[in-house]
Each structure stands twice: as structure tokens, then as C-alpha cells.
Protein backbone atom coordinates (compact mmCIF):
# COMPACT_ATOMS: atom_id res chain seq x y z
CA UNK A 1 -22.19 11.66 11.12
CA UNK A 2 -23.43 9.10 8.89
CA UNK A 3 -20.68 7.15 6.42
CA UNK A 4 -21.47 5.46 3.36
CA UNK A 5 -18.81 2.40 4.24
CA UNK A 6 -18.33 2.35 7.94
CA UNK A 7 -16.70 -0.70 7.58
CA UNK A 8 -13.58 1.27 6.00
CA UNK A 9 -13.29 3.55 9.59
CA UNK A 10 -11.31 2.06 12.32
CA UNK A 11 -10.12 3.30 16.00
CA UNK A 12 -6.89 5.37 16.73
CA UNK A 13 -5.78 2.46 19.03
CA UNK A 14 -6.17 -0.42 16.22
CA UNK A 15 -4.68 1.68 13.43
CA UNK A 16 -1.61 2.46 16.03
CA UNK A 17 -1.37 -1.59 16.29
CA UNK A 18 -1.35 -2.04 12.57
CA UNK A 19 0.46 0.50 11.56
CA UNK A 20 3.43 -2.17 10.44
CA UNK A 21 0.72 -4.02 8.74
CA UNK A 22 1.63 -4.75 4.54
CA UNK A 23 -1.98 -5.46 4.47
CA UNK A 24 -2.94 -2.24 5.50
CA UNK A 25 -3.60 1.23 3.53
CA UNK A 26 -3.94 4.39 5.36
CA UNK A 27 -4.91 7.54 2.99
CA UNK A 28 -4.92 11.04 4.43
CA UNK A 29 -8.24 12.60 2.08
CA UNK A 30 -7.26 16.10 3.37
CA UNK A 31 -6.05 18.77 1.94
CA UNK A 32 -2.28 18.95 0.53
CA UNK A 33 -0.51 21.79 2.57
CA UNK A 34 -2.45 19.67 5.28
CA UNK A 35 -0.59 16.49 4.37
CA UNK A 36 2.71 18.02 3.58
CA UNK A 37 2.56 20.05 6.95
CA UNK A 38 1.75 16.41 9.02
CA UNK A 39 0.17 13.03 8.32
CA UNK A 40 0.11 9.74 9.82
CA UNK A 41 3.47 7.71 8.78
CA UNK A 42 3.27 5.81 5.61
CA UNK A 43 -0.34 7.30 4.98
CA UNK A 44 -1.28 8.11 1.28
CA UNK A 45 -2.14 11.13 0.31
CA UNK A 46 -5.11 11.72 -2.26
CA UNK A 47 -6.13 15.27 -2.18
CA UNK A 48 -9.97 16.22 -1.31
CA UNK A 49 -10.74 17.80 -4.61
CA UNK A 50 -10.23 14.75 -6.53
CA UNK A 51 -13.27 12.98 -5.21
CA UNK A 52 -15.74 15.58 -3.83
CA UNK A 53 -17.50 17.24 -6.79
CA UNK A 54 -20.36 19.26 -5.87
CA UNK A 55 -23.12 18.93 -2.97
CA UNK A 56 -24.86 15.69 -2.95
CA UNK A 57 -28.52 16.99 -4.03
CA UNK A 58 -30.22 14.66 -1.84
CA UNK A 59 -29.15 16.52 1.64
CA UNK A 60 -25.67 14.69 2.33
CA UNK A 61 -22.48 16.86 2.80
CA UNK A 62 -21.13 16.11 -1.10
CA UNK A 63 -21.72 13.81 -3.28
């Protein structure tokens, strides 16, 4: 899979070795029962329906 901002994605093992890090923002884009159910300590939760839309016209997953 292609992303539009790689740069953004990290490794398991870093993010375990920053996870004490101020500088740091993990956010958990999945569902909500998902996130209530289980998500990485101190990650932020921002629900997939607030930024997928519709299908990305040009052939990507969404837009």
C-alpha cells in the first residue's frame, strides 16, 4: 500500500521506545467501539468517519 505521507508511519519497535515521548502524538484513526474496546496507551482517538468522505475518484481507497 501506497501512503500519501509516509513520513508520518513509523515501526512498532520505535513507537514502543517513544512511547514516553511529550513530543510525540499517537492517534488511533479506527473505529470507536474499536478504540474503546483497546488502543495503544495515551493514543488519540479521531474516529474514521470524520476524515474519509467518499472514494477517491482517481482509483485510491478514499479520498
Amino acid at each position: 500500500m501506497e501512503y500519501s505521507r509516509p513520513d508520518l508511519l513509523v515501526e512498532t519497535g520505535w513507537l514502543a521506545q517513544h512511547l514516553d515521548d511529550p513530543s510525540v502524538r499517537v492517534v488511533d484513526c479506527g473505529f470507536p467501539d474499536a478504540y474503546q474496546r483497546a488502543h495503544i496507551p495515551g493514543a488519540a482517538g479521531l474516529p474514521v468517519h470524520h476524515y474519509i468522505k467518499e472514494p477517491d475518484p482517481a482509483g485510491g481507497a478514499f479520498g
